[in-house]
Protein backbone atom coordinates (compact mmCIF):
# COMPACT_ATOMS: atom_id res chain seq x y z
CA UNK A 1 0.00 0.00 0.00
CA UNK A 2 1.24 3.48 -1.12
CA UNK A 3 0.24 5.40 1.87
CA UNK A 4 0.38 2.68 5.22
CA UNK A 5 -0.09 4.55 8.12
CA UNK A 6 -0.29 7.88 6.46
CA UNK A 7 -2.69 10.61 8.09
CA UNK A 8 -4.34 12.62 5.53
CA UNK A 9 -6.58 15.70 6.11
CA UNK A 10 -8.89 16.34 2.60
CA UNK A 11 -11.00 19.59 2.50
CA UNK A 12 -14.05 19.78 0.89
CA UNK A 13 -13.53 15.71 1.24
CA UNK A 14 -17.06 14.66 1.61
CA UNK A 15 -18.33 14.51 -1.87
CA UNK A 16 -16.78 14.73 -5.63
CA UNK A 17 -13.09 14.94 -6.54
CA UNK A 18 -12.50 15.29 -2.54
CA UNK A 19 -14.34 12.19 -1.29
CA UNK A 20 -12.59 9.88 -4.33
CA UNK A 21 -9.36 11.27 -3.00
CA UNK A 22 -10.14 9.56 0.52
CA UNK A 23 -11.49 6.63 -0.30
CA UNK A 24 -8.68 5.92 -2.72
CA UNK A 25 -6.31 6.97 0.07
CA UNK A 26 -7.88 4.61 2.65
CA UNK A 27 -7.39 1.77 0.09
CA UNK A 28 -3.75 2.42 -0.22
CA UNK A 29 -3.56 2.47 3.71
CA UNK A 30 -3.81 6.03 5.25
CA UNK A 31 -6.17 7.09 8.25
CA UNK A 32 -8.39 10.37 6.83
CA UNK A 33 -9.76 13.25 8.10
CA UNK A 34 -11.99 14.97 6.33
CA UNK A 35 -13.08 18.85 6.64
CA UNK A 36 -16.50 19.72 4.66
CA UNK A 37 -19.88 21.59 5.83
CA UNK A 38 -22.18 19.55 5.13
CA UNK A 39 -22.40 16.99 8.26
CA UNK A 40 -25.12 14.44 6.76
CA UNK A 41 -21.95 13.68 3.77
CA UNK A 42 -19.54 13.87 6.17
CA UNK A 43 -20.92 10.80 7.99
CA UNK A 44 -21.72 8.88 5.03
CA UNK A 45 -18.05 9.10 3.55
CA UNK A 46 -16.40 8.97 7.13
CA UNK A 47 -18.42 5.21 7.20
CA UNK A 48 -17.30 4.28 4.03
CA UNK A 49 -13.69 4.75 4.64
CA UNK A 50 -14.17 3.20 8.27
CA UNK A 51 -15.82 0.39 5.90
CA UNK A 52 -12.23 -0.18 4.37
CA UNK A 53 -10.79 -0.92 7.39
CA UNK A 54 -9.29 2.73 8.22
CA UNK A 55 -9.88 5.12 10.57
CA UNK A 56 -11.45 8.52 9.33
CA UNK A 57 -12.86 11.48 11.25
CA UNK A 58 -15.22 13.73 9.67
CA UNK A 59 -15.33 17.82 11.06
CA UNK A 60 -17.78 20.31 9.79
CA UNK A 61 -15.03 23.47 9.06
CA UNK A 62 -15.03 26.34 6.97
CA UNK A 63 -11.95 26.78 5.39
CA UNK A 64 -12.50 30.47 4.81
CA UNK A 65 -12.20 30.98 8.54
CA UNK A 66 -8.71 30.67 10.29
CA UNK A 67 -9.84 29.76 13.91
CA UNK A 68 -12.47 27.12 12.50
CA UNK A 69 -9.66 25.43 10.50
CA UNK A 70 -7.05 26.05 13.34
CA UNK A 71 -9.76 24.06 15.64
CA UNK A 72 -10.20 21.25 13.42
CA UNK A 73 -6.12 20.90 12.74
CA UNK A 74 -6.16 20.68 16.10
CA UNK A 75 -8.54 17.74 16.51
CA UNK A 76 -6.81 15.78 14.26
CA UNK A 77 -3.99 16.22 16.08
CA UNK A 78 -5.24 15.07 19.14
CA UNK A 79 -6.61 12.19 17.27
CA UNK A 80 -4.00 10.99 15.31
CA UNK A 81 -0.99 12.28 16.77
CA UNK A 82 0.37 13.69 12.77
CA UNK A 83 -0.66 14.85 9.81
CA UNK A 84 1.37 13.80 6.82
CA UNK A 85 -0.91 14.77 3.62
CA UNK A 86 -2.72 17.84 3.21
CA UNK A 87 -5.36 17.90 0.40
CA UNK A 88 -6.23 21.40 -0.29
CA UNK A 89 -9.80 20.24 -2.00
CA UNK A 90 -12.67 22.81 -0.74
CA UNK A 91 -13.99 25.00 -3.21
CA UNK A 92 -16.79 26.42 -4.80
CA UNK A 93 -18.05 28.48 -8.45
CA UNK A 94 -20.22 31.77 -8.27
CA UNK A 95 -20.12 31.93 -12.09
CA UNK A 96 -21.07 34.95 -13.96
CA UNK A 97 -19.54 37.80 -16.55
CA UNK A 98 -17.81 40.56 -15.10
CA UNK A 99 -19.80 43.00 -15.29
CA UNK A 100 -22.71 41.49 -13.45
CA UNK A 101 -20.44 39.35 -10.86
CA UNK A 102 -21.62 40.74 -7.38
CA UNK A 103 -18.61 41.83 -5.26
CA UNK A 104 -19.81 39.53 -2.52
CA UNK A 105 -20.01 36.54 -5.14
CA UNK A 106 -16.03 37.25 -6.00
CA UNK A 107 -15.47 37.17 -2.21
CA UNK A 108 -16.86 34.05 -1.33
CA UNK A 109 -15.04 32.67 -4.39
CA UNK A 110 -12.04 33.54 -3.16
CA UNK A 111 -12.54 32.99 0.48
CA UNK A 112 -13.18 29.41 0.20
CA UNK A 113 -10.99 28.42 -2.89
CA UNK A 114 -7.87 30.20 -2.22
CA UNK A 115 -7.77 31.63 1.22
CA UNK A 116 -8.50 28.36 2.89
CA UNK A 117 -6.04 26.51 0.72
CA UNK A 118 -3.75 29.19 2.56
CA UNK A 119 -5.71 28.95 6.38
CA UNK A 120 -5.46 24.77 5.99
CA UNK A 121 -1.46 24.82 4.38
CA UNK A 122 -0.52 27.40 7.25
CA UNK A 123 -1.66 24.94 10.28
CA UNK A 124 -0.42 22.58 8.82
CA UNK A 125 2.97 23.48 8.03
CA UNK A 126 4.29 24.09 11.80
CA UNK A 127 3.53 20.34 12.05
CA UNK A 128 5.07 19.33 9.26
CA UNK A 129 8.16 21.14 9.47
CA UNK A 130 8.48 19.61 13.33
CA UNK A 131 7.97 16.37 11.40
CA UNK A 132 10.51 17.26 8.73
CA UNK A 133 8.46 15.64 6.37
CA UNK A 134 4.89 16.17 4.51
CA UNK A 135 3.05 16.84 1.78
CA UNK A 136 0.25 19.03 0.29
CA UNK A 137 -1.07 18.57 -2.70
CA UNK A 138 -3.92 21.45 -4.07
CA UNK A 139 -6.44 20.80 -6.21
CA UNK A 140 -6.34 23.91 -8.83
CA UNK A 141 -8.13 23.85 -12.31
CA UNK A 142 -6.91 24.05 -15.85
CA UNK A 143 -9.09 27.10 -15.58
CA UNK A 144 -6.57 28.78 -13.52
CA UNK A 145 -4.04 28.51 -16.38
CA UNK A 146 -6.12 29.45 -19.50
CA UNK A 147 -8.90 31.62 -17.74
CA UNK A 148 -12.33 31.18 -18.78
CA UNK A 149 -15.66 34.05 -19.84
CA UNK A 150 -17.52 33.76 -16.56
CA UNK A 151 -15.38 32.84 -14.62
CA UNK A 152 -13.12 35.34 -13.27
CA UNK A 153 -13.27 34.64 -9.52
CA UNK A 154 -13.04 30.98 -9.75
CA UNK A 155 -9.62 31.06 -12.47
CA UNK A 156 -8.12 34.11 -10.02
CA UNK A 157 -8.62 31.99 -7.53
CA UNK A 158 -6.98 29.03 -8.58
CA UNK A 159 -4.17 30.78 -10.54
CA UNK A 160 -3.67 32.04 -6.93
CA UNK A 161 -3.61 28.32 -5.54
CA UNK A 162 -0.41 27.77 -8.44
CA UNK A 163 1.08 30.81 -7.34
CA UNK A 164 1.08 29.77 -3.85
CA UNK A 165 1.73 26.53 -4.51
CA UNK A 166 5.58 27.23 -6.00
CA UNK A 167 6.29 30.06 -3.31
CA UNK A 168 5.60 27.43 -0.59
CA UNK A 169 7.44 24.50 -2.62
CA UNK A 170 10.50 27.18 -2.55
CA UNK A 171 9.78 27.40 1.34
CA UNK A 172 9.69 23.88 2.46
CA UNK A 173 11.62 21.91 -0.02
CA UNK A 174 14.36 22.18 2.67
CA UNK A 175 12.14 20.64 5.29
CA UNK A 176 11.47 17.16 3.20
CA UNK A 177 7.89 18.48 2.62
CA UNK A 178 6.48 18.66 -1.37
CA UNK A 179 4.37 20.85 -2.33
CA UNK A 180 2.56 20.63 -5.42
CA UNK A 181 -1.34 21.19 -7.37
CA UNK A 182 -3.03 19.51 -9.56
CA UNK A 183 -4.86 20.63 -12.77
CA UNK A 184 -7.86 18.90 -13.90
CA UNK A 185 -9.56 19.92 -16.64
CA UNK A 186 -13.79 18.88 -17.47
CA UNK A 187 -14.86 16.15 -14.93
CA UNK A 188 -18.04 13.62 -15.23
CA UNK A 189 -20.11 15.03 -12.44
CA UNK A 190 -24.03 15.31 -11.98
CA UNK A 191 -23.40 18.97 -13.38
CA UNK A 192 -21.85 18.07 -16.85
CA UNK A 193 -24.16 15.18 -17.12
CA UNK A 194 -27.11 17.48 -17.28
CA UNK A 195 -25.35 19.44 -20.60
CA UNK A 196 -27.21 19.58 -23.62
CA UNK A 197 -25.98 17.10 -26.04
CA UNK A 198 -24.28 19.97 -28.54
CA UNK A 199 -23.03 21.69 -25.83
CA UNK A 200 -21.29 18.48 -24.64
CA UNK A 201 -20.62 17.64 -28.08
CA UNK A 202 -18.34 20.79 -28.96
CA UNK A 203 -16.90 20.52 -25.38
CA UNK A 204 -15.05 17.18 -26.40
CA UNK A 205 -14.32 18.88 -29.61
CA UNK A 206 -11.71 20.39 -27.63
CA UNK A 207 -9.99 17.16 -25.54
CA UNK A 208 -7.83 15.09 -27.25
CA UNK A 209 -8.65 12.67 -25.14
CA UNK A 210 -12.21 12.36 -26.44
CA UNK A 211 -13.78 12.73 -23.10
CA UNK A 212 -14.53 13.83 -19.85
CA UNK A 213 -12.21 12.59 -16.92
CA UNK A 214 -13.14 10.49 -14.05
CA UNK A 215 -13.23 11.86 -10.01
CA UNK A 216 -10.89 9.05 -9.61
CA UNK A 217 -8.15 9.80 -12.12
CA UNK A 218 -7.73 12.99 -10.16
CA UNK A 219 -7.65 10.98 -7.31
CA UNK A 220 -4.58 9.04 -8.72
CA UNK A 221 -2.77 12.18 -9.61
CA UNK A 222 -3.06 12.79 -5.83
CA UNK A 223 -2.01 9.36 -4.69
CA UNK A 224 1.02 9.77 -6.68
CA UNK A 225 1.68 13.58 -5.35
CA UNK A 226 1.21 11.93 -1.54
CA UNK A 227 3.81 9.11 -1.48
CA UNK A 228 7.28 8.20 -2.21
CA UNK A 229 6.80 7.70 -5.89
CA UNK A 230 7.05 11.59 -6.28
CA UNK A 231 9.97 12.35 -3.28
CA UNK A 232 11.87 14.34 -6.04
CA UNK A 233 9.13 16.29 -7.37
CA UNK A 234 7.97 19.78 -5.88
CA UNK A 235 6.34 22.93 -7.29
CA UNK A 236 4.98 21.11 -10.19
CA UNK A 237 1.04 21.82 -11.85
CA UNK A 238 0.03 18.28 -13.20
CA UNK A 239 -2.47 18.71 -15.32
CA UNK A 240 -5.50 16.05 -15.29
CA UNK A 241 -7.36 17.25 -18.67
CA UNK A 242 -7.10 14.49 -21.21
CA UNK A 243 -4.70 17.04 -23.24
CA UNK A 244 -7.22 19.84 -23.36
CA UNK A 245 -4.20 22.69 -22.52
CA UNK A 246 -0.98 21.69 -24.21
């Protein structure tokens, strides 16, 4: 198993790309906490990783707020005495143009998606850099690198999350911790399901690949970011899009 004995903390880890990530991780061997806000999810995934023979513990936390994410490191802590991975999941769209984007919609864009990638890396970091080892892995967007009409929150925000990602790579490469993002581009969800056929149609147009990606080939691209498989590999964007942005 990949990750044996391997804490991992996932936000936004109770549904989607973020709950695939834990139950894949729980297969390969790691304990998981998971931080989401929705507490009926929370209890469904923390059973079904409990139902692999792990350990999980679900916490209702905000990422946007530093004392609720603080509390919750904190918990884990107490719990599981480490914290190896950090899975920098939680986020959310407010999509609209510009010029009709509320202020408070690019806020709460930003709040979620790229300040709590920085309120969840910063508690976690004092612990890892006692450890002298870790790794945190955030879960950006293709959009972040080619920008998209609509969208100008959600790509600031995760061009931030790249950004950051490489300054703290730079900061803690020293300290035997990795730190690197993913980029994945058009995901199968209940959301792209419900396209119109043309619309989905000219969408695939544009991937190589010839279609949508999987939650759990993003997963993968996390598994391998989280072990020893990647030890010489920091600051890096992998990009999970089926060829979509060369």
């Amino acid at each position: 198993m990949l990750l044996k004995d391997k804490l991992a903390v996932v936000t936004g880890g109770a549904r989607g790309i973020g709950r695939e990530i834990a139950l894949l991780f729980a297969k390969e061997g790691a304990d998981v906490a998971l931080f989401d806000i929705n507490q009926e999810q929370l209890d469904k995934s923390v059973k079904d990783i409990e139902a692999l023979g792990r350990t999980s513990l679900g916490l209702v936390v905000d990422v946007a707020k530093s004392d609720q994410v603080e509390a919750a490191i904190n918990k884990t802590l107490d719990k599981f005495k480490k914290i190896d991975i950090l899975i920098n999941n939680a986020g959310i769209t407010r999509d609209a143009l510009l010029i009709r984007m509320s202020e408070a919609d690019f806020d709460a864009v930003i709040n979620i998606n790229l300040k709590g990638a920085f309120n969840c890396s910063k508690s976690v970091t004092k612990i890892m850099m006692k450890q002298r080892s870790g790794r945190i892995v955030n879960i950006a967007s293709i959009i972040g690198l080619m920008g998209n009409a609509g969208q100008v929150n959600y790509a600031a925000s995760k061009a931030g999350m790249i950004g950051m990602t490489k300054s703290l790579a730079k900061e803690l490469a020293s300290r035997n911790i990795n730190v690197n993002a993913i980029a994945p581009g058009f995901i199968e969800t209940d959301m792209t399901a419900k396209l119109p056929q043309d619309v989905r149609e000219q969408l695939l147009k544009l991937i190589p690949a010839g279609r949508l990606a999987q939650p759990a080939e993003v997963a993968k691209a996390a598994l391998f970011l989280s072990g020893s498989l990647s030890d010489y590999i920091t600051g890096q964007v992998i990009q999970v899009d089926g060829g979509m942005l060369m």
